[in-house]
Protein backbone atom coordinates (compact mmCIF):
# COMPACT_ATOMS: atom_id res chain seq x y z
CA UNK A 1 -52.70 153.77 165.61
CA UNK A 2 -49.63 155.52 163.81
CA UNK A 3 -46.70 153.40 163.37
CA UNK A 4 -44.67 155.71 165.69
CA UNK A 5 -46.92 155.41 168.76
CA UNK A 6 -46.92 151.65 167.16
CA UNK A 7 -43.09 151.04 167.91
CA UNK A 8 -43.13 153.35 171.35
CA UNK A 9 -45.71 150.96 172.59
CA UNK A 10 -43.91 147.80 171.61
CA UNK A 11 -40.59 149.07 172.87
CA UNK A 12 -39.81 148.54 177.44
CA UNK A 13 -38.17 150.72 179.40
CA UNK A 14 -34.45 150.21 179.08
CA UNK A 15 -34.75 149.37 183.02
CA UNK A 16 -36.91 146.24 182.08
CA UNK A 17 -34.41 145.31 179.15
CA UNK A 18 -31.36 145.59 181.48
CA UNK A 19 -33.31 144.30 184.70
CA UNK A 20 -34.92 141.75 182.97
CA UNK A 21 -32.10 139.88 181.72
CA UNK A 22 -32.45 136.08 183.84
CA UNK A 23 -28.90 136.34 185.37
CA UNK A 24 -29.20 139.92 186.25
CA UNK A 25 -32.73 140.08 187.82
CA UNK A 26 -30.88 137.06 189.86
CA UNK A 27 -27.75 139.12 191.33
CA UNK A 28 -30.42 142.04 192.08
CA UNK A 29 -32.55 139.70 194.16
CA UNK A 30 -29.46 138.99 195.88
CA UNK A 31 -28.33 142.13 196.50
CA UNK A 32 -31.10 143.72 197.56
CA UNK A 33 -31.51 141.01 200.18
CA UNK A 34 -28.03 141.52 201.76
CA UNK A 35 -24.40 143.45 200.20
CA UNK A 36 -22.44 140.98 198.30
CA UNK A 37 -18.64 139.65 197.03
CA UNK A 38 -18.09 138.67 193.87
CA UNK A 39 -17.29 135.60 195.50
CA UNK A 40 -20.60 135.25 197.10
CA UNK A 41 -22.68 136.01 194.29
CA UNK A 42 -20.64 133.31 192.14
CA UNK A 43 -21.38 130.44 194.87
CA UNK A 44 -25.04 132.04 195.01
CA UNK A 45 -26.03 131.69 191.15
CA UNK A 46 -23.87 129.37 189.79
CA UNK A 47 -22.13 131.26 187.19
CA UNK A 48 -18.31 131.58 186.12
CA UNK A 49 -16.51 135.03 188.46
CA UNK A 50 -15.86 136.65 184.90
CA UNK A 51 -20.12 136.66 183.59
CA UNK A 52 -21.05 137.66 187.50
CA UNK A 53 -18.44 140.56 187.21
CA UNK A 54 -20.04 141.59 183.54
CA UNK A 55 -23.10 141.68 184.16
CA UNK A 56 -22.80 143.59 187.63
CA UNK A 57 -20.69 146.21 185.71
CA UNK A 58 -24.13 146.16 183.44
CA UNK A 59 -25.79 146.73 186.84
CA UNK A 60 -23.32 149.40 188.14
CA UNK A 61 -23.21 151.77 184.75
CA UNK A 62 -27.35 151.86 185.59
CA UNK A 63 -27.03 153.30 188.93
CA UNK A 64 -28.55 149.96 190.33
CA UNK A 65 -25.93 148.66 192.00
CA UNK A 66 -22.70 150.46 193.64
CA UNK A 67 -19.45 148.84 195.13
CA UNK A 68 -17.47 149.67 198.23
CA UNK A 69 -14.21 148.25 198.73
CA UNK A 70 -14.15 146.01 202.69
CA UNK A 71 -12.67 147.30 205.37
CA UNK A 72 -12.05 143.52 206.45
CA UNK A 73 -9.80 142.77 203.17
CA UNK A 74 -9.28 145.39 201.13
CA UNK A 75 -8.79 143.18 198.32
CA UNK A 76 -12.66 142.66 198.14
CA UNK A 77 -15.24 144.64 197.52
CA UNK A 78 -19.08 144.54 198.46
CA UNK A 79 -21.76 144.94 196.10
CA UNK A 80 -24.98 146.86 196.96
CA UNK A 81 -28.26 147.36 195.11
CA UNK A 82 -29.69 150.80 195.31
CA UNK A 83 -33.81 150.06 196.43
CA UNK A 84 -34.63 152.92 196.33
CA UNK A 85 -33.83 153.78 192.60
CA UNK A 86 -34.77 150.51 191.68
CA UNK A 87 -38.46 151.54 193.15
CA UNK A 88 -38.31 154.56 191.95
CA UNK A 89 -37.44 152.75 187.90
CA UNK A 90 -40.41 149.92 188.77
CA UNK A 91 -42.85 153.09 189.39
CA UNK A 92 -41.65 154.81 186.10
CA UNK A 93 -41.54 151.33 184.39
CA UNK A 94 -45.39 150.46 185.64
CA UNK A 95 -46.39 154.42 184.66
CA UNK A 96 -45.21 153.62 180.91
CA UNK A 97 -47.23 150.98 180.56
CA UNK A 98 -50.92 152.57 182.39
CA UNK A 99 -50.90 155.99 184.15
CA UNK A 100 -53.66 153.87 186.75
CA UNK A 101 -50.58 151.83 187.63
CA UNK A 102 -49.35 152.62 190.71
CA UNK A 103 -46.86 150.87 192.86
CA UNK A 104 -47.27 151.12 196.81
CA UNK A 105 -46.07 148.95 199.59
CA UNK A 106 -48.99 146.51 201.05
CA UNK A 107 -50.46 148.05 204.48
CA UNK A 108 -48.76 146.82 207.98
CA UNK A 109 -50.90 145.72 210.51
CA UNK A 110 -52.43 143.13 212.20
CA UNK A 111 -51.93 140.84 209.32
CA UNK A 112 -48.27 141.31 210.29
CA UNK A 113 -45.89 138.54 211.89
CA UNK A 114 -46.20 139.88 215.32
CA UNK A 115 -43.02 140.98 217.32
CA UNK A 116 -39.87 140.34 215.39
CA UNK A 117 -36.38 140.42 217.21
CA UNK A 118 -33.38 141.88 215.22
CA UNK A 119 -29.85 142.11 216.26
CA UNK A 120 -27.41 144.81 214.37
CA UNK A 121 -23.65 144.16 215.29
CA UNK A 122 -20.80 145.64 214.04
CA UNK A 123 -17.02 146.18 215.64
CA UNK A 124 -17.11 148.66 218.66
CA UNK A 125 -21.02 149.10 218.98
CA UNK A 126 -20.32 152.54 219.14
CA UNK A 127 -21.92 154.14 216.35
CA UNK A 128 -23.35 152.04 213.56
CA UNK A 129 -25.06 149.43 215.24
CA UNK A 130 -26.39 151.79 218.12
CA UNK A 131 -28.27 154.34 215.49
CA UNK A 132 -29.37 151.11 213.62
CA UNK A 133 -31.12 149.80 216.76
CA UNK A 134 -32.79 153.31 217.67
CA UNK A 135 -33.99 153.86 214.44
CA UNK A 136 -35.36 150.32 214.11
CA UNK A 137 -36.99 151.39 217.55
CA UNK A 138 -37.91 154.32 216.74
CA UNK A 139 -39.71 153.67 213.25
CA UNK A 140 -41.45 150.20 213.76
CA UNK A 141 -44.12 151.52 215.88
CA UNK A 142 -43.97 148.54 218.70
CA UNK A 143 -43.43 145.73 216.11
CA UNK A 144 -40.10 144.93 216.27
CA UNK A 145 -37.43 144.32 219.41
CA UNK A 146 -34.31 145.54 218.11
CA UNK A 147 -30.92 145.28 220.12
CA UNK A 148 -27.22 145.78 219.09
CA UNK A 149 -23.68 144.72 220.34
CA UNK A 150 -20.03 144.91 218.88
CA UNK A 151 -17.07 142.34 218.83
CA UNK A 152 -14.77 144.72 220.71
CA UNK A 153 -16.91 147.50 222.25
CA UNK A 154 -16.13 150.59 222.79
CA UNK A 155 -17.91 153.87 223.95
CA UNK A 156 -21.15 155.50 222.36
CA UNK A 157 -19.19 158.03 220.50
CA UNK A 158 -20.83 161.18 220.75
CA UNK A 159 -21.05 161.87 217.19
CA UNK A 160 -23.80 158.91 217.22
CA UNK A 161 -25.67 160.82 219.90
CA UNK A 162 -25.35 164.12 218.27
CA UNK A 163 -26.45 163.04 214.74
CA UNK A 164 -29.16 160.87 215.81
CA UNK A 165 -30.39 163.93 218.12
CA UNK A 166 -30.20 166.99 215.93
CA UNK A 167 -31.02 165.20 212.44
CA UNK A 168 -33.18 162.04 213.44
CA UNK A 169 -34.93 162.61 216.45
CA UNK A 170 -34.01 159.54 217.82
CA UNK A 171 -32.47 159.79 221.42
CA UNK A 172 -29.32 157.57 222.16
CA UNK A 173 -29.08 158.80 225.74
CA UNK A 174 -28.07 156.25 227.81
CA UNK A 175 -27.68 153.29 225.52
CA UNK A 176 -24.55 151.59 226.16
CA UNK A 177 -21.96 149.38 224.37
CA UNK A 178 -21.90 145.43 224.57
CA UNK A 179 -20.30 142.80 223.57
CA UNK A 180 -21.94 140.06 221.42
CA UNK A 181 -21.33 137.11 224.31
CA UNK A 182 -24.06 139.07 225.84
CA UNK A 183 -26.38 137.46 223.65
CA UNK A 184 -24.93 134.46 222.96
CA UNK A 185 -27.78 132.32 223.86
CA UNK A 186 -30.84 134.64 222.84
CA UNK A 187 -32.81 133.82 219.66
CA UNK A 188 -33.28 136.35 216.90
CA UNK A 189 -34.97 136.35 213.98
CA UNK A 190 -32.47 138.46 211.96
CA UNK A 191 -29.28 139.31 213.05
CA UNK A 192 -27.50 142.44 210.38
CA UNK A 193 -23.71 142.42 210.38
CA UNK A 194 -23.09 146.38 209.50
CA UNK A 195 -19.25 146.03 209.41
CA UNK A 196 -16.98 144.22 207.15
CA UNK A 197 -14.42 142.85 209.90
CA UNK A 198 -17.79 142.33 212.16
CA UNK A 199 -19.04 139.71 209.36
CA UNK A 200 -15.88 137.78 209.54
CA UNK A 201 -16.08 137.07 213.27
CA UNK A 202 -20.06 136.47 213.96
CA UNK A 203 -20.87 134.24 216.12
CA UNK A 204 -23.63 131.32 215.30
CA UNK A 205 -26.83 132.09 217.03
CA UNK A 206 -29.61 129.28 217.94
CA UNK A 207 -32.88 129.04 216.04
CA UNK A 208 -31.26 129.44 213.04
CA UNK A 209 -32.32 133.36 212.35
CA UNK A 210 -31.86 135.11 208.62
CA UNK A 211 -28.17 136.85 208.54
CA UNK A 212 -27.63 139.73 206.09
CA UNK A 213 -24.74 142.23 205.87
CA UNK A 214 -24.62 145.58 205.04
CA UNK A 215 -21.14 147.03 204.26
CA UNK A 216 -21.33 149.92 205.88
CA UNK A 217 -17.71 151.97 206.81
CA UNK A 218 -16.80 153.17 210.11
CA UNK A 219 -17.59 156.80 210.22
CA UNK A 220 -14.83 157.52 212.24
CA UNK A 221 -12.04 155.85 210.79
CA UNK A 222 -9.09 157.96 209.76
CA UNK A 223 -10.68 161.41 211.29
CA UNK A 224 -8.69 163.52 213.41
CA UNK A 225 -11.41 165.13 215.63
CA UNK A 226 -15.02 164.28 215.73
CA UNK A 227 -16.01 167.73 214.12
CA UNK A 228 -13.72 166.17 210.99
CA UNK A 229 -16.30 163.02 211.12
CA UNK A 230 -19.15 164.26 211.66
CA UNK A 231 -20.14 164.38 207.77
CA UNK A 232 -19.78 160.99 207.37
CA UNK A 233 -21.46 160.63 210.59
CA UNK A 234 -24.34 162.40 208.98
CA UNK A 235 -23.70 159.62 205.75
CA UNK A 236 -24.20 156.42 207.92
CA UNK A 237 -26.92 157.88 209.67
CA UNK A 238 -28.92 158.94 206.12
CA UNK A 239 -27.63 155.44 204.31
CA UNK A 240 -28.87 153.49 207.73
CA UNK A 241 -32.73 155.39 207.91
CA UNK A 242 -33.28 154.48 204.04
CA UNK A 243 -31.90 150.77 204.76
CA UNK A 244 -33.96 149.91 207.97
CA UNK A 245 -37.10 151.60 206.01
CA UNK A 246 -37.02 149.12 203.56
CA UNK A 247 -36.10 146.23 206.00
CA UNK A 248 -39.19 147.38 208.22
CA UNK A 249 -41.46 146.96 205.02
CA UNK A 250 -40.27 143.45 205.03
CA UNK A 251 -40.63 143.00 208.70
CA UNK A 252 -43.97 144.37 209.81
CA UNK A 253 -45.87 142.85 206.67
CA UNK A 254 -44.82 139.59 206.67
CA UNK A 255 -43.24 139.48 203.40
CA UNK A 256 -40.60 137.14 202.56
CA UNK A 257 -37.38 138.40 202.22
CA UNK A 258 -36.10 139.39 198.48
């Protein structure tokens, strides 16, 4: 062996050296379980607001993580971890070390959970929460029971229909808006806040079911006309498919959460 291929061998990928740091690899398997505060990560792990805040600015300059200032108090901003290039950097990482490595998600099936109940809410129930509920319909293949509702409801807005129709495949004909009272007394397993003000406001369901929140913006906030919005329609609806993919591998496998 050459001394060269000596110190390539010797030397990780700089996405182990970053990732791998203790305190790090900690705020990542926060994030990627549900968008954070600075404020909520600090209570999570422990550690003193100005370390948290370095070492997710270590996180951010990699591309793991990315910030998005609340629509709840726009003093605050959420933290979210990017799965999908972190599994595309834990592919790469296993690759440098054997070419035979390969990293794939475990099979679904029978050796799944059985029927899992999610509830998505956000304010109006009129876009984010409705596509999150059809796609989560739509893509578990009978294995999950996925509702939505809103703390003020308003009308499907047709944007959600049209972007869920033409881009998705996923029909939102006839799906109407509800307020969260309506299931008040139900049990869910997971219930997914996907609005900032939505988070601030939701209710305590029985059984005690896993809560996660996704900052997600309205996309029709501060648009004129809903051929101005669409785009960002077309955003949520993109952001929400990748999300609920990688919730559904937790879901229908029987994996614990991250």
């Amino acid at each position: 062996m050459t001394v060269q291929h000596a110190v390539l061998g010797i030397t990780p990928p700089e996405f182990l050296q970053l990732a791998g740091h203790p305190l790090r690899w900690q705020l990542l398997g926060e994030l990627a379980r549900s968008d954070r505060t600075v404020h909520d990560l600090t209570g999570l792990v422990g550690e003193a607001q100005n370390l948290v805040s370095y070492h997710l600015g270590k996180l951010r300059e990699a591309g793991l993580v990315s910030t998005r200032r609340s629509s709840a108090d726009g003093r605050d901003a959420y933290y979210t971890a990017d799965l999908t290039r972190i599994s595309e950097l834990l592919t790469a990482t296993a690759g440098a070390l054997h070419p035979g490595l390969l990293l794939t998600p475990p099979s679904g099936g029978s050796d799944g959970p059985g029927t899992v109940t999610v509830l998505f809410l956000c304010t109006g129930n009129s876009a984010r929460s409705q596509m999150a509920e059809a796609l989560t319909r739509d893509r578990c293949g009978g294995a999950v029971q996925a509702y939505s509702a809103g703390s003020r409801p308003k009308p499907l807005h047709p944007n959600a229909v049209r972007v869920m129709r033409d881009e998705h495949g996923v029909d939102l004909a006839g799906h109407e808006s509800k307020h969260v009272s309506v299931f008040a007394d139900q049990h869910f397993d997971w219930v997914i806040s996907l609005c900032d003000r939505v988070r601030e406001v939701c209710p305590e369901f029985p059984g005690d079911p896993e809560t996660i929140h996704w900052s997600i913006p309205d996309p029709a906030a501060g648009q004129a006309d809903d051929e101005a919005s669409y785009p960002a329609f077309q955003q949520t609806a993109a952001e929400l498919e990748t999300r609920i993919g990688f919730l559904l591998a937790v879901l229908t496998n029987g994996t614990p959460a991250p």
